[in-house]
PDB file of N, CA and C in Angstrom:
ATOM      1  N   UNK A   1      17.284 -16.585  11.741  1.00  0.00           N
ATOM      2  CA  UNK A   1      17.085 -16.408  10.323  1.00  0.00           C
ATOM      3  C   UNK A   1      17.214 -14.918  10.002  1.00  0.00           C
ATOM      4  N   UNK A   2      18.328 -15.038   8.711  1.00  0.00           N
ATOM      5  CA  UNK A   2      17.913 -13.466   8.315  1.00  0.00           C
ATOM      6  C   UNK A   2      17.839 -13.063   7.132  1.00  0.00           C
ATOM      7  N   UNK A   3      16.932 -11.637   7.345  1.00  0.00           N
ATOM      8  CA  UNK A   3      16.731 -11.348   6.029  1.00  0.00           C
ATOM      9  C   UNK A   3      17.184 -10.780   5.144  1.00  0.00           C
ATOM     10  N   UNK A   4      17.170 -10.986   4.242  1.00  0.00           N
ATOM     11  CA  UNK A   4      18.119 -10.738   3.036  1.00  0.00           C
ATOM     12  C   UNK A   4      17.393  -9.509   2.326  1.00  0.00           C
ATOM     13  N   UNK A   5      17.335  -8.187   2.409  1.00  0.00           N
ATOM     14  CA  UNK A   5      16.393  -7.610   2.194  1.00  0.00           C
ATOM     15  C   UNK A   5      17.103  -6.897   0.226  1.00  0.00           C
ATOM     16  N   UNK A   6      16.168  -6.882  -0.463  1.00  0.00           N
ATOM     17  CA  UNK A   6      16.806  -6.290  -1.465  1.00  0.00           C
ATOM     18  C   UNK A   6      16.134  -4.972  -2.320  1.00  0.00           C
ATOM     19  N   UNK A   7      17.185  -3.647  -1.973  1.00  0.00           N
ATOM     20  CA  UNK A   7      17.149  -2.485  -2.379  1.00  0.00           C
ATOM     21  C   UNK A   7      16.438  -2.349  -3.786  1.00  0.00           C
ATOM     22  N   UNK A   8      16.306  -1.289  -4.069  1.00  0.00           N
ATOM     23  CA  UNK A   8      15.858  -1.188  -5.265  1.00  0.00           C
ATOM     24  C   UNK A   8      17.099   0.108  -5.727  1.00  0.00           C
ATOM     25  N   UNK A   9      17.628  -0.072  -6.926  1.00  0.00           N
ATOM     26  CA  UNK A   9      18.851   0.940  -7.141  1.00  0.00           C
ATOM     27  C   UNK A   9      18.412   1.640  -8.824  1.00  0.00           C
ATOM     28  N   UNK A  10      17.724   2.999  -8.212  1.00  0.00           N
ATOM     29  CA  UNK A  10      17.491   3.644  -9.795  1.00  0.00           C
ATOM     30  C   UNK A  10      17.949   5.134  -9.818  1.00  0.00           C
ATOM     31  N   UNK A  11      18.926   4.702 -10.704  1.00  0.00           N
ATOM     32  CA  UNK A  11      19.836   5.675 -10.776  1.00  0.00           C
ATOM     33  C   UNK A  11      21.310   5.610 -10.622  1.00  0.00           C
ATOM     34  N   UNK A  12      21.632   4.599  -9.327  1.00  0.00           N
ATOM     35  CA  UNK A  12      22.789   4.418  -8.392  1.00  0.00           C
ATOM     36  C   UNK A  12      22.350   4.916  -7.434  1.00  0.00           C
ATOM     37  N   UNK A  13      21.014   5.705  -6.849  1.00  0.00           N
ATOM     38  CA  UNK A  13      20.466   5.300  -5.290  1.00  0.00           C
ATOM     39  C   UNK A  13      20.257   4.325  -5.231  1.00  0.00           C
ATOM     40  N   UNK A  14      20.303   4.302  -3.892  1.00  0.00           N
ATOM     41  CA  UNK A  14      19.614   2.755  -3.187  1.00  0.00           C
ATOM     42  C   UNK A  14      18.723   3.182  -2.680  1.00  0.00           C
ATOM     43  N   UNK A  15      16.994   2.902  -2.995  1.00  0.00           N
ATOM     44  CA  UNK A  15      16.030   2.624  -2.388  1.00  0.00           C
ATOM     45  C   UNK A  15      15.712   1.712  -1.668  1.00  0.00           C
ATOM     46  N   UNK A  16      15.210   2.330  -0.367  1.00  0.00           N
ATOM     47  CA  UNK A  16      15.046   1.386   1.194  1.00  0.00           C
ATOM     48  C   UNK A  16      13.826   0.504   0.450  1.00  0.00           C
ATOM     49  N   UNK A  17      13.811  -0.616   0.894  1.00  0.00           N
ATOM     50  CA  UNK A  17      12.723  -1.445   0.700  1.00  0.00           C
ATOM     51  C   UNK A  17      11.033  -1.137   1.204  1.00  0.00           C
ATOM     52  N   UNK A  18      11.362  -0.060   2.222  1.00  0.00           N
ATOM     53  CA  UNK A  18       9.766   0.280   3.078  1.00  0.00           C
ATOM     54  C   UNK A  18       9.463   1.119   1.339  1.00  0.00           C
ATOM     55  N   UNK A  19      10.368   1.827   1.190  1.00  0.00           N
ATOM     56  CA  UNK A  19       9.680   2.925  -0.085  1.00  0.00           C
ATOM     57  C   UNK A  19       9.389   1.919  -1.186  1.00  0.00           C
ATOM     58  N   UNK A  20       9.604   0.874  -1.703  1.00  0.00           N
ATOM     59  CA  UNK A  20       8.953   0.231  -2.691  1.00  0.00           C
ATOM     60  C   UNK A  20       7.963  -0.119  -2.189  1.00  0.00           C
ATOM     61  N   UNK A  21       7.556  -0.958  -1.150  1.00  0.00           N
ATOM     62  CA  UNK A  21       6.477  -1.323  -0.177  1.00  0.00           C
ATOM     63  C   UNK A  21       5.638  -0.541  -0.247  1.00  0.00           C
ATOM     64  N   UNK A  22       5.925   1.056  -0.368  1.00  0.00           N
ATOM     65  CA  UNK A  22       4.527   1.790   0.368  1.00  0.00           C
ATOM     66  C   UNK A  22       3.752   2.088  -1.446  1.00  0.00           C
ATOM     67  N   UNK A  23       5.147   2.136  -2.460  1.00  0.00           N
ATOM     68  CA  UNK A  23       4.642   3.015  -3.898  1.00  0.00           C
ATOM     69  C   UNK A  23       3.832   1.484  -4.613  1.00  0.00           C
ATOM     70  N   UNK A  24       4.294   0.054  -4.217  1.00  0.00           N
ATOM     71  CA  UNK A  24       3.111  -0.889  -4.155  1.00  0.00           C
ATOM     72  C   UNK A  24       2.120  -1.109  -4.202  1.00  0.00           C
ATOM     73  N   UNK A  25       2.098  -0.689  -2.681  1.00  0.00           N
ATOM     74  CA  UNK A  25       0.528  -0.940  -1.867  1.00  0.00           C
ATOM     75  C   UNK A  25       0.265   0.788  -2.179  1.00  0.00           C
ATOM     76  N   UNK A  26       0.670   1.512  -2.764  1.00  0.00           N
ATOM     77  CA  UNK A  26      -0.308   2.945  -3.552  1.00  0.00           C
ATOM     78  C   UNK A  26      -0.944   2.377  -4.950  1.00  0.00           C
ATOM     79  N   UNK A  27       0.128   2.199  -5.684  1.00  0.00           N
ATOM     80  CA  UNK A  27      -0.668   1.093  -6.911  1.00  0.00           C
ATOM     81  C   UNK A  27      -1.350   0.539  -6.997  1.00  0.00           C
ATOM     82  N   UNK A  28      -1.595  -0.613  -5.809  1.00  0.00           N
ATOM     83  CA  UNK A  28      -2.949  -1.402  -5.986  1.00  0.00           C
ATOM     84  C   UNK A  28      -3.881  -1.061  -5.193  1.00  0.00           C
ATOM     85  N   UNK A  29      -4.026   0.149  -4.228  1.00  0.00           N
ATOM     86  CA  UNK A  29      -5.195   0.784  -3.439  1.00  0.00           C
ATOM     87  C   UNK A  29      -6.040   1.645  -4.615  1.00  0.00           C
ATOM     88  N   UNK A  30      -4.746   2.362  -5.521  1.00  0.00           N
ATOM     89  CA  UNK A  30      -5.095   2.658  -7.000  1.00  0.00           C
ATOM     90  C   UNK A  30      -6.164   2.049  -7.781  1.00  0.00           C
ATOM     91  N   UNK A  31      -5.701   1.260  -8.171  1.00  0.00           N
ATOM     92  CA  UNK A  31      -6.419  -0.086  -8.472  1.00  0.00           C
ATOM     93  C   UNK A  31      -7.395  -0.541  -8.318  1.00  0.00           C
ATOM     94  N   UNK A  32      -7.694  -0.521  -6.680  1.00  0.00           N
ATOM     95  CA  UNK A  32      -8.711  -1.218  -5.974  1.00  0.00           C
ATOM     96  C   UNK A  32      -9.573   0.022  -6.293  1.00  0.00           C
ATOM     97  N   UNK A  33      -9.645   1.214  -6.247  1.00  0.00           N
ATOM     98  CA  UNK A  33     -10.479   2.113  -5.597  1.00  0.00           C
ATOM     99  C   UNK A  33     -12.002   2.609  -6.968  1.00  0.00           C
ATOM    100  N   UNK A  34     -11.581   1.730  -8.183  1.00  0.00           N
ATOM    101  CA  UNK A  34     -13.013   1.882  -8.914  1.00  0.00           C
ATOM    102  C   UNK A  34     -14.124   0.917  -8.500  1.00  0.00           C
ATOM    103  N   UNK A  35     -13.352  -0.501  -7.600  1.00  0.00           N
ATOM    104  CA  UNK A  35     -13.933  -1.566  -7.563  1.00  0.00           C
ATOM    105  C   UNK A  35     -14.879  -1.049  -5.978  1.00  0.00           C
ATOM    106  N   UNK A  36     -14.265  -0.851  -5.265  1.00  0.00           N
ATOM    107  CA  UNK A  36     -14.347   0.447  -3.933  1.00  0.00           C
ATOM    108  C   UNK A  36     -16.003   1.153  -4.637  1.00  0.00           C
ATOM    109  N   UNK A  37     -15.245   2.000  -5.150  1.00  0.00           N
ATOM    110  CA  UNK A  37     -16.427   3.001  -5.564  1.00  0.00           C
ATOM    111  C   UNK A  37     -18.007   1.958  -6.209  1.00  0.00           C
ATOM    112  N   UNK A  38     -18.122   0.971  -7.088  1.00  0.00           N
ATOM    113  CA  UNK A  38     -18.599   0.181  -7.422  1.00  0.00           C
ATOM    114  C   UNK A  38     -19.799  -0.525  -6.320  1.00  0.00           C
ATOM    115  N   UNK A  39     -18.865  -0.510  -5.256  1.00  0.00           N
ATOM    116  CA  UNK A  39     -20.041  -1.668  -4.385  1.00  0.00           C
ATOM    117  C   UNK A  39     -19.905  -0.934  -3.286  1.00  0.00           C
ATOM    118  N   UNK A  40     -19.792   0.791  -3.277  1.00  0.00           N
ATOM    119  CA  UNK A  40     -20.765   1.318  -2.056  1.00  0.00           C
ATOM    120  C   UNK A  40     -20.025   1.464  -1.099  1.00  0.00           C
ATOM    121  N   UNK A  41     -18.462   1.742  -1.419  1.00  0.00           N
ATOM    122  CA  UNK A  41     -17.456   1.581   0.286  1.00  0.00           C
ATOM    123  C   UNK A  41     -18.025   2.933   1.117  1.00  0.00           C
ATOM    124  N   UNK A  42     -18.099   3.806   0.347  1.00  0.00           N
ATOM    125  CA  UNK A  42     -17.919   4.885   0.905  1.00  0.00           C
ATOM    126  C   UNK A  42     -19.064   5.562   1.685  1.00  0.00           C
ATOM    127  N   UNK A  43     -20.281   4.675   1.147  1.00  0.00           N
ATOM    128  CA  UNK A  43     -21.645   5.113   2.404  1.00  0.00           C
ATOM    129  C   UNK A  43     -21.251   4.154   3.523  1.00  0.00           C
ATOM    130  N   UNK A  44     -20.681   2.809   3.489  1.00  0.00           N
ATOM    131  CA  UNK A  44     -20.485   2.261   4.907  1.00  0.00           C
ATOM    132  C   UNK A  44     -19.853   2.834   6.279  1.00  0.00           C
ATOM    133  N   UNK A  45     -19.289   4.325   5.580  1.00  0.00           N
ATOM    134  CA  UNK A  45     -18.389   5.042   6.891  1.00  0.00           C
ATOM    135  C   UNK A  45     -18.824   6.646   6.626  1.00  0.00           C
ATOM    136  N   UNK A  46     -19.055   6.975   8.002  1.00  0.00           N
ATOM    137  CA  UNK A  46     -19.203   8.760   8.022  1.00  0.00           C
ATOM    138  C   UNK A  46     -17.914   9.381   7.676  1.00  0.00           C
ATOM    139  N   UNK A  47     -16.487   9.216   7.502  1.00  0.00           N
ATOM    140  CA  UNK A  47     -15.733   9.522   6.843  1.00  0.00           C
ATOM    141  C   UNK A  47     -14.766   8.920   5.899  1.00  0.00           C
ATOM    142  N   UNK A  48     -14.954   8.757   4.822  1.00  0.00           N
ATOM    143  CA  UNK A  48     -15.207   7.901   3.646  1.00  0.00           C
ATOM    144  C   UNK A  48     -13.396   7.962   3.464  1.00  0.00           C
ATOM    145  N   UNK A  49     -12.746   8.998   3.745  1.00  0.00           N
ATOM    146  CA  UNK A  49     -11.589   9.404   3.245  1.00  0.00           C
ATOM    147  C   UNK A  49     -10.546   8.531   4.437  1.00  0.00           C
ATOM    148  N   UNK A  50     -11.333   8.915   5.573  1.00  0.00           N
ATOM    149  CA  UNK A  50      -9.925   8.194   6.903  1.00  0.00           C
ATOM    150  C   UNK A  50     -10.215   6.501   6.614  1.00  0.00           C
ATOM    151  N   UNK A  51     -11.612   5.996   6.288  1.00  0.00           N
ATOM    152  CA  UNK A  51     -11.391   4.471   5.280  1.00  0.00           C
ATOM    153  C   UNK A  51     -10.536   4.430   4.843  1.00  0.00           C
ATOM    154  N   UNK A  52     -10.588   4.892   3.656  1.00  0.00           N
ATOM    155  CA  UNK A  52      -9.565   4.150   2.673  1.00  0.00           C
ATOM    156  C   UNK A  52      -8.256   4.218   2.524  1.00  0.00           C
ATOM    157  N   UNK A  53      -7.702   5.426   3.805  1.00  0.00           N
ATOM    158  CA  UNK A  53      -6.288   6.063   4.260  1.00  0.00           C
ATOM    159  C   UNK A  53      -6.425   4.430   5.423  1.00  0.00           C
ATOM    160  N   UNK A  54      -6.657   4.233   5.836  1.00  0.00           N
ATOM    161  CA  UNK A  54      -7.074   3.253   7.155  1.00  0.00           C
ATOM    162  C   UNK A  54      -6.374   1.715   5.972  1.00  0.00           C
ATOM    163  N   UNK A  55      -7.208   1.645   5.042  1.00  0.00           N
ATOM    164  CA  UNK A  55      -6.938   0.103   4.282  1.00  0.00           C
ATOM    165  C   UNK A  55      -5.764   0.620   3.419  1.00  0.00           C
ATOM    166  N   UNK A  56      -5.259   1.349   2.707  1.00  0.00           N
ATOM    167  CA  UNK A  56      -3.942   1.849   2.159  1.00  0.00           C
ATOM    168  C   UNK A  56      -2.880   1.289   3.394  1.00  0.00           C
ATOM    169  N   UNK A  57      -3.301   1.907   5.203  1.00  0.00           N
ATOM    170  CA  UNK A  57      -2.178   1.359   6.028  1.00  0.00           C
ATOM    171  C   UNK A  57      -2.066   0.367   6.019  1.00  0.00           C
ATOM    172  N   UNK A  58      -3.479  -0.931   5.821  1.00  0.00           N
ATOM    173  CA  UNK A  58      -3.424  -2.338   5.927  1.00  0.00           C
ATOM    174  C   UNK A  58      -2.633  -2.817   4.987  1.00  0.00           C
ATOM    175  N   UNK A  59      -2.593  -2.503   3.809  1.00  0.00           N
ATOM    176  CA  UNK A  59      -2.545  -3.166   2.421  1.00  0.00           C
ATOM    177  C   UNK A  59      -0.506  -2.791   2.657  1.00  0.00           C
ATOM    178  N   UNK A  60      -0.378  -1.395   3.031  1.00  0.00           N
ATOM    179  CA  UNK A  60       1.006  -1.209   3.654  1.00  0.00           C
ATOM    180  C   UNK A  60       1.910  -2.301   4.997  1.00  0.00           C
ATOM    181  N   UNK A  61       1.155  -2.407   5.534  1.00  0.00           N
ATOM    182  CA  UNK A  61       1.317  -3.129   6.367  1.00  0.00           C
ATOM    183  C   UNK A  61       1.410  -4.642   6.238  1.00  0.00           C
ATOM    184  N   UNK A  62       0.486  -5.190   5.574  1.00  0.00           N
ATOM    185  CA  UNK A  62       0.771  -6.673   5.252  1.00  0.00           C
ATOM    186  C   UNK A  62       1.798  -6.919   4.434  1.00  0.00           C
ATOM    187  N   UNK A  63       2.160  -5.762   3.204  1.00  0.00           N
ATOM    188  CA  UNK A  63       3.253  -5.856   2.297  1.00  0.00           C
ATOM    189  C   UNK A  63       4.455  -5.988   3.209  1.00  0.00           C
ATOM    190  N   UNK A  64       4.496  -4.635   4.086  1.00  0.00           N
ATOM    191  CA  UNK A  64       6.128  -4.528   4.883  1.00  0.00           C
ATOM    192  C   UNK A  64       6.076  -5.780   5.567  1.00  0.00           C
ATOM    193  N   UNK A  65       5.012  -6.527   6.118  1.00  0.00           N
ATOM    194  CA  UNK A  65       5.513  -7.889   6.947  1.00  0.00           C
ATOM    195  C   UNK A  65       5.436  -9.294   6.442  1.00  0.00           C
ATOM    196  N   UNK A  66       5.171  -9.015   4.938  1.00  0.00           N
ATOM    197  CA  UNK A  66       5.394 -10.679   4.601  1.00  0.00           C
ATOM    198  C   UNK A  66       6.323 -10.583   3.896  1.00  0.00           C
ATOM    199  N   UNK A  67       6.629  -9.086   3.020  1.00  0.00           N
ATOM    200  CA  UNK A  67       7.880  -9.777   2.242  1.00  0.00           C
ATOM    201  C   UNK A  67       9.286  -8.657   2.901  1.00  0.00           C
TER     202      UNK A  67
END
């Protein structure tokens, strides 16, 4: 099986598909991060910052491998 992967073209570049993937999963870590702040993410870890760099890779990561 293969994949049919489809560019993103703005301008007449062609954007690789990882770069929509990553400006994505920045948007909705975006997103996520009042709900984050809300219920306390950031006392659960002594460095609050390599968290949420840590779930940005997840949220990156599940994007690049399902679609």
């Amino acid at each position: 099986m293969t994949n049919t992967y489809q560019e993103l073209v703005i301008g007449g570049v062609l954007i690789a598909p990882i770069v929509s993937y990553a400006a994505i999963a920045l948007f909705a870590f975006l997103m996520l991060r009042p709900l984050l702040r809300f219920v306390g993410f950031a006392r659960a870890f002594s460095n609050p910052s390599l968290a949420e760099f840590c779930l940005y890779v997840a949220m990156f990561g599940i994007l690049a491998s399902f679609f």
